[in-house]
C-alpha atoms as a PDB file:
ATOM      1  CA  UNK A   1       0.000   0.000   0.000  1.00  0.00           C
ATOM      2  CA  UNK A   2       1.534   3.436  -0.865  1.00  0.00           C
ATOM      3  CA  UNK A   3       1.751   6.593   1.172  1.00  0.00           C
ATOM      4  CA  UNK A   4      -0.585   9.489   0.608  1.00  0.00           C
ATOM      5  CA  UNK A   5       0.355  12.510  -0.444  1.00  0.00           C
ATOM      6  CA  UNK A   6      -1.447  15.480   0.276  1.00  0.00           C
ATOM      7  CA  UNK A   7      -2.729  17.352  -2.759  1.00  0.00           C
ATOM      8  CA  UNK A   8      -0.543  20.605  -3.151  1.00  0.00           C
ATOM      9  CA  UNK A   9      -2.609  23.864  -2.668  1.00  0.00           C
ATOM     10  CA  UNK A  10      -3.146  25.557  -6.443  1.00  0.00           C
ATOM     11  CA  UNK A  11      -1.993  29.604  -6.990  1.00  0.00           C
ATOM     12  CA  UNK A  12      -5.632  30.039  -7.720  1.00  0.00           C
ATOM     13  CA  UNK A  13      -6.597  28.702  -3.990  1.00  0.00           C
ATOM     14  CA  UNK A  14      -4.367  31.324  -2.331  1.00  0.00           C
ATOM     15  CA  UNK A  15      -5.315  33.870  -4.499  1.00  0.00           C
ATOM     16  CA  UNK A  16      -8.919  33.360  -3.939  1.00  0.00           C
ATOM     17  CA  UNK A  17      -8.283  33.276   0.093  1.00  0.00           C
ATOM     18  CA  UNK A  18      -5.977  36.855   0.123  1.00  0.00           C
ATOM     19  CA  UNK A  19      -8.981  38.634  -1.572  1.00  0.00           C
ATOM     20  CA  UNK A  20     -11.707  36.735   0.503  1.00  0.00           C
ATOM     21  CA  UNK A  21      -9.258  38.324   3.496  1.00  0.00           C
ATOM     22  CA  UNK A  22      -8.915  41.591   1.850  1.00  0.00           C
ATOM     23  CA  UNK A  23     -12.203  41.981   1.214  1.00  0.00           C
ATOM     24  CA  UNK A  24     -13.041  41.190   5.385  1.00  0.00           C
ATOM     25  CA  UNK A  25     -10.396  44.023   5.745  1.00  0.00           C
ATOM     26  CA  UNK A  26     -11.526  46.710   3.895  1.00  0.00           C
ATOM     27  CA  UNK A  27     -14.872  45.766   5.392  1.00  0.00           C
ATOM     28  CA  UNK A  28     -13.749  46.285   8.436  1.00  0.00           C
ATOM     29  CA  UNK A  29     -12.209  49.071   7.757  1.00  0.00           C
ATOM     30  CA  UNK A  30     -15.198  51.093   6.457  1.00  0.00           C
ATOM     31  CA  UNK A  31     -17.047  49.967   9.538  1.00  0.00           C
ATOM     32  CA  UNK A  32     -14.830  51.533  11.860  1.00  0.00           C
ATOM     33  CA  UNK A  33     -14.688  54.582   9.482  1.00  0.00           C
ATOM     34  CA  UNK A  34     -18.332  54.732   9.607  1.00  0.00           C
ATOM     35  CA  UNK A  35     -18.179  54.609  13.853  1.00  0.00           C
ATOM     36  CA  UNK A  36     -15.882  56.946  14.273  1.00  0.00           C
ATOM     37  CA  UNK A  37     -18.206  59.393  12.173  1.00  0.00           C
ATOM     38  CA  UNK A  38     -21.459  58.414  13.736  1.00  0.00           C
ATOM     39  CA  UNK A  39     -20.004  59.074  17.357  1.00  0.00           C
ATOM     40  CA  UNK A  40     -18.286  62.196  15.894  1.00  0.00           C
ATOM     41  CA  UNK A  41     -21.751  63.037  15.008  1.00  0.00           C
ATOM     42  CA  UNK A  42     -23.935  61.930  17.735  1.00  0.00           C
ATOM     43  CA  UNK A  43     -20.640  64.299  19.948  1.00  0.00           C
ATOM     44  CA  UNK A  44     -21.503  67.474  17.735  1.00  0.00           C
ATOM     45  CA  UNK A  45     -25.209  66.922  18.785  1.00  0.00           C
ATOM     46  CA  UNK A  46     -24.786  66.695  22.261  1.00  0.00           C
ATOM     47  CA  UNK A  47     -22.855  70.365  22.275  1.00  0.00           C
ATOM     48  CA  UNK A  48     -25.216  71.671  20.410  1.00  0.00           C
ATOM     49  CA  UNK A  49     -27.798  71.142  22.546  1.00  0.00           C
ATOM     50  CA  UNK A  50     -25.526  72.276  25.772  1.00  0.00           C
ATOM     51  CA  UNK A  51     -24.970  75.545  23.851  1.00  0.00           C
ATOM     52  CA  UNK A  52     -28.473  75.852  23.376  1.00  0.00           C
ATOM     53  CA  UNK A  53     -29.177  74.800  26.836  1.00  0.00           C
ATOM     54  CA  UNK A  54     -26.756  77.728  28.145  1.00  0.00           C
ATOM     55  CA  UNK A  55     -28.465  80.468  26.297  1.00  0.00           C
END
């Protein structure tokens, strides 16, 4: 009985993998993006209505 070998992974296999991962990254990415604003947002809100408060 002869050994197994295992099948060598194709340039098309790690190809397909690093833009599956970039794609999760740039995902990511945007969603932190899109945070950051909505909290920068929801911050220029709040002073607004302090400053409006004050007056």
């Amino acid at each position: 009985m002869g050994k197994t070998y295992r099948k060598a992974p194709t340039d098309k296999s790690k190809k397909r993998k690093k833009r599956i991962w970039k794609k999760f990254q740039i995902r990511n990415a945007l969603k932190e993006v899109v945070h950051d604003y909505e909290d920068e947002k929801k911050m220029s809100e709040l002073s607004d209505e302090y400053l409006q408060a004050d007056s």
